[in-house]
Every structure is written in C-alpha cells, then in structure tokens.
PDB file of N, CA and C in Angstrom:
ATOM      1  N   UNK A   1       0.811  -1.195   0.000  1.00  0.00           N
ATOM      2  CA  UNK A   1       0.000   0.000   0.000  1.00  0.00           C
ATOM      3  C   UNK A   1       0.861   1.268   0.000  1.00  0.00           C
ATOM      4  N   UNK A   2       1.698   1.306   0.719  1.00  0.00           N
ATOM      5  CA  UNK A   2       2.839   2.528   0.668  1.00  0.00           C
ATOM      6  C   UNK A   2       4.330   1.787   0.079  1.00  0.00           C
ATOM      7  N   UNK A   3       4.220   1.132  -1.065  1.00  0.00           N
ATOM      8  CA  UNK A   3       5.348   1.296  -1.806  1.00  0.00           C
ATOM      9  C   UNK A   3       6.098   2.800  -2.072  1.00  0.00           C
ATOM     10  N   UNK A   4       5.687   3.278  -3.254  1.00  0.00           N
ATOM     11  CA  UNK A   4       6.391   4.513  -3.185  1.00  0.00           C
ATOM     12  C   UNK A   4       6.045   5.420  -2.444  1.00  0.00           C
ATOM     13  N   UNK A   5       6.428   5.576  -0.900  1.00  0.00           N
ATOM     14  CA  UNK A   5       6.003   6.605   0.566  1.00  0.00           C
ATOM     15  C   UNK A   5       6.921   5.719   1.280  1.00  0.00           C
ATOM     16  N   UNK A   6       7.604   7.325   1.888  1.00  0.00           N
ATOM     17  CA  UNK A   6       8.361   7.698   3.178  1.00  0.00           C
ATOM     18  C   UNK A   6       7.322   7.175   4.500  1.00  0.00           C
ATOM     19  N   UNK A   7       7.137   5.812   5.090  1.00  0.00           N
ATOM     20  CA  UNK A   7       6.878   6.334   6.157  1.00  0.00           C
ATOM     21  C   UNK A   7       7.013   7.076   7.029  1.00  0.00           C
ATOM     22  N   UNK A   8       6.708   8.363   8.095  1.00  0.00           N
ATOM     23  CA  UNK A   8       7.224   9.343   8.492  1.00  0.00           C
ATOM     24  C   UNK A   8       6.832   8.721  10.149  1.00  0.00           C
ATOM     25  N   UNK A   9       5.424   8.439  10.405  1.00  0.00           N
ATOM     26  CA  UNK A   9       4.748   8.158  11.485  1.00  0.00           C
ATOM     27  C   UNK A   9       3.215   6.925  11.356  1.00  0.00           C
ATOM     28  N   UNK A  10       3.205   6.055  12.354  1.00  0.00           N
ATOM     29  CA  UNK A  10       2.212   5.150  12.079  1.00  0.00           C
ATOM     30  C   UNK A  10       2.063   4.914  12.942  1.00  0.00           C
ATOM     31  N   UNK A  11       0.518   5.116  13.928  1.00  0.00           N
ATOM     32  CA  UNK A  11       0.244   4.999  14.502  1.00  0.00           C
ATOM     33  C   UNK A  11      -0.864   4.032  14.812  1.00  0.00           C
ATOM     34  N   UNK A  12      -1.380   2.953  15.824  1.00  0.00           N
ATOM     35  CA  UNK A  12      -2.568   2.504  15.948  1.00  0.00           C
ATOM     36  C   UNK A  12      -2.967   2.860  17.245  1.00  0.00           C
ATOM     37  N   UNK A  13      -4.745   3.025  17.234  1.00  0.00           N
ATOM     38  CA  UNK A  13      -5.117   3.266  18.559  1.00  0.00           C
ATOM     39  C   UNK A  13      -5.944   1.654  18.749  1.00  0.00           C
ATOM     40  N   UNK A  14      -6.300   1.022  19.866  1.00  0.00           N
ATOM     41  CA  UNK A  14      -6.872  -0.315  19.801  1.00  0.00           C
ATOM     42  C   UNK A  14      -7.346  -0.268  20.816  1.00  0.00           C
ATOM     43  N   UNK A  15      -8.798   0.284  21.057  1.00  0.00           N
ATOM     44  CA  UNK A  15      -9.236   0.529  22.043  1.00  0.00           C
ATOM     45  C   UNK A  15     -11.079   0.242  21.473  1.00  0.00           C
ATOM     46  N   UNK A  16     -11.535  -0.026  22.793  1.00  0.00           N
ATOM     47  CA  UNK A  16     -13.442  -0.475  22.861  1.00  0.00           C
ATOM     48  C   UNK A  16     -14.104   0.852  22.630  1.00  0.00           C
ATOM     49  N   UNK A  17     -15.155   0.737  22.080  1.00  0.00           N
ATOM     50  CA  UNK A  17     -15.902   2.224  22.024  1.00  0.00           C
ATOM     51  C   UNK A  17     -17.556   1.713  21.550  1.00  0.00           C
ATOM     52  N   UNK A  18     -17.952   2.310  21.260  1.00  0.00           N
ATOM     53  CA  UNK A  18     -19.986   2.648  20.911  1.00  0.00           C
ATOM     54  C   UNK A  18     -19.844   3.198  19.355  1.00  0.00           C
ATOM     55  N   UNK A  19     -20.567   2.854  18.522  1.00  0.00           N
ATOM     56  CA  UNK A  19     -20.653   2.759  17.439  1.00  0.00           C
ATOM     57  C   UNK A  19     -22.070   4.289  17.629  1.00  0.00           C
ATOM     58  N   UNK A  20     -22.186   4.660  16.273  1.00  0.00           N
ATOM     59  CA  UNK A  20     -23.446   6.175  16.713  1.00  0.00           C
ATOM     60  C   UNK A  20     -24.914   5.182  16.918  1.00  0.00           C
ATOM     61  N   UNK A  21     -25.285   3.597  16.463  1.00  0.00           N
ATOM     62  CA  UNK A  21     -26.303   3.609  17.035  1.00  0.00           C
ATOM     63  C   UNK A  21     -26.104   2.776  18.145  1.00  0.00           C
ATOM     64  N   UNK A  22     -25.173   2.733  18.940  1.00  0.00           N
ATOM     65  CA  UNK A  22     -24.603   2.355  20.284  1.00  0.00           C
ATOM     66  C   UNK A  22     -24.634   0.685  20.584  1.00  0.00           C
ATOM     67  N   UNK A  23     -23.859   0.280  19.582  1.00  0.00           N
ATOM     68  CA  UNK A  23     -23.201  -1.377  19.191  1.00  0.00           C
ATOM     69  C   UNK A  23     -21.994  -0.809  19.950  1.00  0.00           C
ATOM     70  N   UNK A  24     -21.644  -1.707  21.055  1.00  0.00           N
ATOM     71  CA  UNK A  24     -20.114  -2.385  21.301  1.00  0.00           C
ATOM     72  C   UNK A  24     -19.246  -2.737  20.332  1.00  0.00           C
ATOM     73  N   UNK A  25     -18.493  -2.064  20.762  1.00  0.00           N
ATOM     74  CA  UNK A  25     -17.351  -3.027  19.161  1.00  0.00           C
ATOM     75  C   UNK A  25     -15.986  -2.702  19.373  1.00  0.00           C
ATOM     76  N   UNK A  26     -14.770  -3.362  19.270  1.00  0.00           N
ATOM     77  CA  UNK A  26     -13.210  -3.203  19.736  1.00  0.00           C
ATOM     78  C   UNK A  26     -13.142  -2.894  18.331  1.00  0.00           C
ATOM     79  N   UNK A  27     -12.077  -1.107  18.584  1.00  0.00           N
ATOM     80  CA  UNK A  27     -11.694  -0.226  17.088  1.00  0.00           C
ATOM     81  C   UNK A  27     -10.265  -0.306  16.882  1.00  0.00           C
ATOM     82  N   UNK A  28     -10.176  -0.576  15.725  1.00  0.00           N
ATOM     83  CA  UNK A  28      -8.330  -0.565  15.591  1.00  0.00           C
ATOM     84  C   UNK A  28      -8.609   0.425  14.303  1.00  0.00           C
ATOM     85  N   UNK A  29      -7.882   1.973  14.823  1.00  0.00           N
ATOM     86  CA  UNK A  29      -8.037   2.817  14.269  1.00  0.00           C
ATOM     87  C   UNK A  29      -6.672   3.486  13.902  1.00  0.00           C
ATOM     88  N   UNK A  30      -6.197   3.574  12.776  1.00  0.00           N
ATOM     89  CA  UNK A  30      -4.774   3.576  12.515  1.00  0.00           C
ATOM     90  C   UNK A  30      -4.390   4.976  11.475  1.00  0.00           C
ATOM     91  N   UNK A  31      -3.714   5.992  12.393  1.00  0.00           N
ATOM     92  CA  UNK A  31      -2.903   6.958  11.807  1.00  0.00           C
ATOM     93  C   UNK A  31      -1.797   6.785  10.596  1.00  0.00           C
ATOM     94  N   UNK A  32      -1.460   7.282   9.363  1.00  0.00           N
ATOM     95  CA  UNK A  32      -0.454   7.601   8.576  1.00  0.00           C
ATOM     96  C   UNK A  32       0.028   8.861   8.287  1.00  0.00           C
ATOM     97  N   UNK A  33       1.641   9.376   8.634  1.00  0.00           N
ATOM     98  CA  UNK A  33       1.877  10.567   7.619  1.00  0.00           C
ATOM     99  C   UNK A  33       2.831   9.529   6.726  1.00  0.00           C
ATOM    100  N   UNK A  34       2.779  10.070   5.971  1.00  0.00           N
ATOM    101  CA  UNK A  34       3.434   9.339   4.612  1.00  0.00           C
ATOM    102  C   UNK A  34       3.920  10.809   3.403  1.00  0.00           C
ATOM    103  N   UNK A  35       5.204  10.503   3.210  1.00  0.00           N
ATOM    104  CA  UNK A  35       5.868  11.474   2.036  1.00  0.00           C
ATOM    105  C   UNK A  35       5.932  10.809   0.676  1.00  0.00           C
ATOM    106  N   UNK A  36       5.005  11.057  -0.927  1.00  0.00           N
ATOM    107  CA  UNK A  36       5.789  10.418  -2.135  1.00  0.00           C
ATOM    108  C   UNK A  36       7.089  10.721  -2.062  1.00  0.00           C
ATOM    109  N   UNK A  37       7.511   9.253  -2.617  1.00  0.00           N
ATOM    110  CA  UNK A  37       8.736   9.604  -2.885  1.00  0.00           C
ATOM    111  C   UNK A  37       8.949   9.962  -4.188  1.00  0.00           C
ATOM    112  N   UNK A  38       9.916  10.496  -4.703  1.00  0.00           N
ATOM    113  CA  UNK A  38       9.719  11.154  -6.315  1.00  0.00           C
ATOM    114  C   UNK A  38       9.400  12.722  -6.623  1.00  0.00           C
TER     115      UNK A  38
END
C-alpha cells in the first residue's frame, strides 16, 4: 500500500468504544503521515 512513501509516522489506537447507534465493538483505528517519494 505505501510502496512509493516515506513512512514518516504510524500509529494505531486499539481501544473499545460505541458505534453512533450504540453497538459495542473493539476499534483498531490507525494513523499515517506518509511522504511520495519522487
């Protein structure tokens, strides 16, 4: 997916939360900065 990209920062958060019509559900919610390279 990031062939040509600088990873810079990658983050995951993996934490329980409420969905908006309030379903339980464990979120793996994952940050990218990424630079093209080129």
């Amino acid at each position: 997916m990031f062939e040509d990209f600088d990873v810079i920062r990658f983050h995951e958060r993996n934490e329980p939360g409420t969905t908006a019509i309030g379903i339980e559900k464990h979120w793996h919610i994952y940050s990218v900065i990424a630079v093209k390279r080129g």
